[in-house]
Protein backbone atom coordinates (compact mmCIF):
# COMPACT_ATOMS: atom_id res chain seq x y z
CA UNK A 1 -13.41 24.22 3.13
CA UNK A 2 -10.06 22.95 2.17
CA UNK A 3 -10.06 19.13 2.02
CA UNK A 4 -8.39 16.85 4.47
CA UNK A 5 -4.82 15.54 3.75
CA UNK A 6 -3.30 12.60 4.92
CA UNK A 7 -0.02 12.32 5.69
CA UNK A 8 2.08 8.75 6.36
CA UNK A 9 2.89 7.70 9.48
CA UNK A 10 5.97 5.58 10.65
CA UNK A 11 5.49 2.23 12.46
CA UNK A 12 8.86 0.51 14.19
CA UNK A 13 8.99 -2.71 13.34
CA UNK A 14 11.37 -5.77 14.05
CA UNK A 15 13.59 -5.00 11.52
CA UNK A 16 13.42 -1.31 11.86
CA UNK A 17 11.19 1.11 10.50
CA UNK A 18 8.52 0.92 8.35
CA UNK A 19 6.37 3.62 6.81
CA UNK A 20 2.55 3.47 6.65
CA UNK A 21 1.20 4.80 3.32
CA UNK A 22 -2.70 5.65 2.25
CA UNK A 23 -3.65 3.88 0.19
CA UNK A 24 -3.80 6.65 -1.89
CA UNK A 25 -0.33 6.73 -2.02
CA UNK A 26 0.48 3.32 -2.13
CA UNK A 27 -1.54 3.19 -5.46
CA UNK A 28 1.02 6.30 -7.20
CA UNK A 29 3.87 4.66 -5.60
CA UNK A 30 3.47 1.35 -7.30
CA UNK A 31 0.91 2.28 -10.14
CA UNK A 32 -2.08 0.38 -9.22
CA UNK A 33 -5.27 1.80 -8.50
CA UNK A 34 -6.50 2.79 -4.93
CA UNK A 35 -9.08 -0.21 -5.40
CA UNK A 36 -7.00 -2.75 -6.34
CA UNK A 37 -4.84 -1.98 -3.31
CA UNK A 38 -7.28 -2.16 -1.07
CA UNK A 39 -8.54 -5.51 -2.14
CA UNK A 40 -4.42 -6.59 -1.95
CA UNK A 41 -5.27 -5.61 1.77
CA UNK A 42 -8.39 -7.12 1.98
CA UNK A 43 -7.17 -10.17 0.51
CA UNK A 44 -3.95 -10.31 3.23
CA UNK A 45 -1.49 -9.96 0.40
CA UNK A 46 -0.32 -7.10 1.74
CA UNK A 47 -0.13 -5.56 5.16
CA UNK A 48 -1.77 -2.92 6.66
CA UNK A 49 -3.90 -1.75 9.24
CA UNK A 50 -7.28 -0.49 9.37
CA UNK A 51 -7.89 3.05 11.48
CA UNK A 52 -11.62 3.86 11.45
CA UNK A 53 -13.02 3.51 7.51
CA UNK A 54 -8.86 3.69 6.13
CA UNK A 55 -6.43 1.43 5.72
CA UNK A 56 -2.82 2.23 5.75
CA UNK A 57 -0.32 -0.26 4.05
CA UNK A 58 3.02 -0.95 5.03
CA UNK A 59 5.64 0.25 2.89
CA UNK A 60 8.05 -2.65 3.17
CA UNK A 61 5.21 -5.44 2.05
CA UNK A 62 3.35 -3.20 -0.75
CA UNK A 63 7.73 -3.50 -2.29
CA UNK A 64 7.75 -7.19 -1.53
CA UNK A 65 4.53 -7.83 -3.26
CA UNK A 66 5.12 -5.97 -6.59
CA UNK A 67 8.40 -7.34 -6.88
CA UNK A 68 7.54 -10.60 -6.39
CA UNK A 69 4.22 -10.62 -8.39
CA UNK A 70 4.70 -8.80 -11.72
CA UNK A 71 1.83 -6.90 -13.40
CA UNK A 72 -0.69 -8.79 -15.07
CA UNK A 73 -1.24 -8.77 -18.91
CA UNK A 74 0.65 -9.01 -22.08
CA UNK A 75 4.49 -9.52 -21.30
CA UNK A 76 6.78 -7.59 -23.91
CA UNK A 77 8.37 -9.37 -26.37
């Protein structure tokens, strides 16, 4: 049985749209890993929304978050 796959979903917002992402994908699109965005979520430091056992993060606040909160750990020199 072939597996399930997700696909995004778009939400209109205020400002316009904004794409949902897995959090699957939000983790390749930004290079974190699927756990540590889902405690960004479950923290409120990003948005998303929860539909059944998934969350799905917005696009536009997973962006503002990494660029306003560089990656942890040695900074180059």
């Amino acid at each position: 049985m072939a597996a399930k796959r997700h696909k995004s979903r778009d939400k209109v917002s205020a400002g316009g749209k904004d794409q949902l992402l897995t959090t699957l994908e939000a983790a390749k699109l930004v290079g974190y890993t699927q756990d540590h965005i889902s405690l960004l979520l479950r923290r409120r430091l990003i948005d998303g929304e929860k539909k059944g056992r998934d969350w799905l993060v917005s696009s536009t606040s997973l962006h503002d978050y990494v660029k306003n909160n560089p990656k942890p750990g040695p900074k180059p020199t």
